[in-house]
Protein backbone atom coordinates (compact mmCIF):
# COMPACT_ATOMS: atom_id res chain seq x y z
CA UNK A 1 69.65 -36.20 -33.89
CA UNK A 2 71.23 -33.15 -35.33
CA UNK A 3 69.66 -30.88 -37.79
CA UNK A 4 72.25 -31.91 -40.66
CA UNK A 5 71.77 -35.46 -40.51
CA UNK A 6 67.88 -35.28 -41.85
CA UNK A 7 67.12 -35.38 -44.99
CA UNK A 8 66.62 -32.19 -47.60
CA UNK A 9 62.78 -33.16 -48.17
CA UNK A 10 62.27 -33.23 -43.90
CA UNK A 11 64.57 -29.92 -43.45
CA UNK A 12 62.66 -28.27 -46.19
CA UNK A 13 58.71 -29.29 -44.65
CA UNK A 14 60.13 -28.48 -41.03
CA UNK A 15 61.29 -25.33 -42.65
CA UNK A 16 57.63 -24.36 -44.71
CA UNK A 17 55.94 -25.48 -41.74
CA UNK A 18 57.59 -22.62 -39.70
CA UNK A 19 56.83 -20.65 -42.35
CA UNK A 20 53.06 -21.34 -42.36
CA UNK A 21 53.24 -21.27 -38.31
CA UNK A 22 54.31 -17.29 -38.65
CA UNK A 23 52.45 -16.41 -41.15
CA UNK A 24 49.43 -17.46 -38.88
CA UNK A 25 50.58 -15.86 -36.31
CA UNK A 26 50.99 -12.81 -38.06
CA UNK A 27 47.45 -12.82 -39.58
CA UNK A 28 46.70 -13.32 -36.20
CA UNK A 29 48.52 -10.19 -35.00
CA UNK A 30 46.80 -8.24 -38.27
CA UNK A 31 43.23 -9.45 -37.36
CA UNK A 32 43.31 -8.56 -33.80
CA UNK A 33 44.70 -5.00 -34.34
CA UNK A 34 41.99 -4.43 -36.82
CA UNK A 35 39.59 -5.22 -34.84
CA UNK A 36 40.77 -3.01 -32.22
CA UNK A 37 41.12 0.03 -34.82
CA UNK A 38 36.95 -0.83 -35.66
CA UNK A 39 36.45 -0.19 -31.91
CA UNK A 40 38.09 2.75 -31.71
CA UNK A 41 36.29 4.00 -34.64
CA UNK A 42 33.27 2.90 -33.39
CA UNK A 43 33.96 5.02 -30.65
CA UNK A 44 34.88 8.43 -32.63
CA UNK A 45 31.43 7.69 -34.36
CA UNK A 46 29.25 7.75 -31.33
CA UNK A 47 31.44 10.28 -29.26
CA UNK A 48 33.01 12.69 -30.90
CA UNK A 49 31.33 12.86 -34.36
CA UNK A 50 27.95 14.13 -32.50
CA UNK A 51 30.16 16.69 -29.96
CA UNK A 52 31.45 18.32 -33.43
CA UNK A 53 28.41 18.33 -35.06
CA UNK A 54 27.06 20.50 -32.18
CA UNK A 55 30.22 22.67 -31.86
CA UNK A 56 29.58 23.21 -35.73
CA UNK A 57 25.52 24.18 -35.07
CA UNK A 58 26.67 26.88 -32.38
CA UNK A 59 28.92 28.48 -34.60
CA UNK A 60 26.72 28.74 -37.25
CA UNK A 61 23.97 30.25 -34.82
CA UNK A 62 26.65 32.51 -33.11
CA UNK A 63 27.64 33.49 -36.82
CA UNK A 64 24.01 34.51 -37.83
CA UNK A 65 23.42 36.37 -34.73
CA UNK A 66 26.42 38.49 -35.24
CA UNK A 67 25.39 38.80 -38.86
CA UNK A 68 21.70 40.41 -37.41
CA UNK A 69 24.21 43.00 -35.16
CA UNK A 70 26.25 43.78 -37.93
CA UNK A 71 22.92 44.19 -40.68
CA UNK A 72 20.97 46.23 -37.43
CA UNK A 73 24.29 48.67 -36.68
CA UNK A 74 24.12 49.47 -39.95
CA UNK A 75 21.32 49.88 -40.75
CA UNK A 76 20.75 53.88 -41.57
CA UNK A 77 17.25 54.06 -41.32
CA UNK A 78 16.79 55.98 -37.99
CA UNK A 79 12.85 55.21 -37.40
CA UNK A 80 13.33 51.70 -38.59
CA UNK A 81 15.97 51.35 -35.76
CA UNK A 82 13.96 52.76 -32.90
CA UNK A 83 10.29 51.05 -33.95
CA UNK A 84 12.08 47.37 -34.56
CA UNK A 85 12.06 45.13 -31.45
CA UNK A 86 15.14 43.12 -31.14
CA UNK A 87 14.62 39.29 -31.87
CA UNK A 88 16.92 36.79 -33.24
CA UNK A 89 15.82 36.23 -36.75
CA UNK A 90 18.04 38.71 -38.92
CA UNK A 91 16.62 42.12 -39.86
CA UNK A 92 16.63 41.67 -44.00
CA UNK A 93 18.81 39.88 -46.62
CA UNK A 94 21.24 42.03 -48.29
């Protein structure tokens, strides 16, 4: 049975129901990959999200503390200097 010896109305189902058959597929093919993208996301969430955060916190604190050095260097007050202990909280808001 050759393909030109059916009828239009068969040729033209066969041909929509290929049609349907890849477009499944490719839903398919859509559905899996986003599921796979949510998983990786899912990972840079738990993972990497927290490791910034803390990167971000230690710059902060290494910011202020060299803030404090900069504020006590400069500071021109000679007995102020030599009476203050050292401690991390900064020595006075400019």
């Amino acid at each position: 049975m050759k393909l030109g010896n059916l009828k239009i109305g068969t040729r033209l189902f066969a041909a929509f129901g290929i049609m349907a058959v890849l477009i499944l597929l490719m839903c398919g093919i859509g559905y899996r990959a986003l599921r796979v993208i949510g998983h990786d996301i899912d990972i840079i969430l738990e993972e990497d999200v927290p490791e910034a955060e803390a990167t971000l916190e230690a710059t902060i604190s290494l910011l202020e503390a060299q803030d404090a050095m900069a504020q006590y260097l400069l500071s021109t007050d000679v007995a102020e200097l030599v009476s203050r202990p050292l401690s991390s909280e900064p020595i006075s808001k400019i």
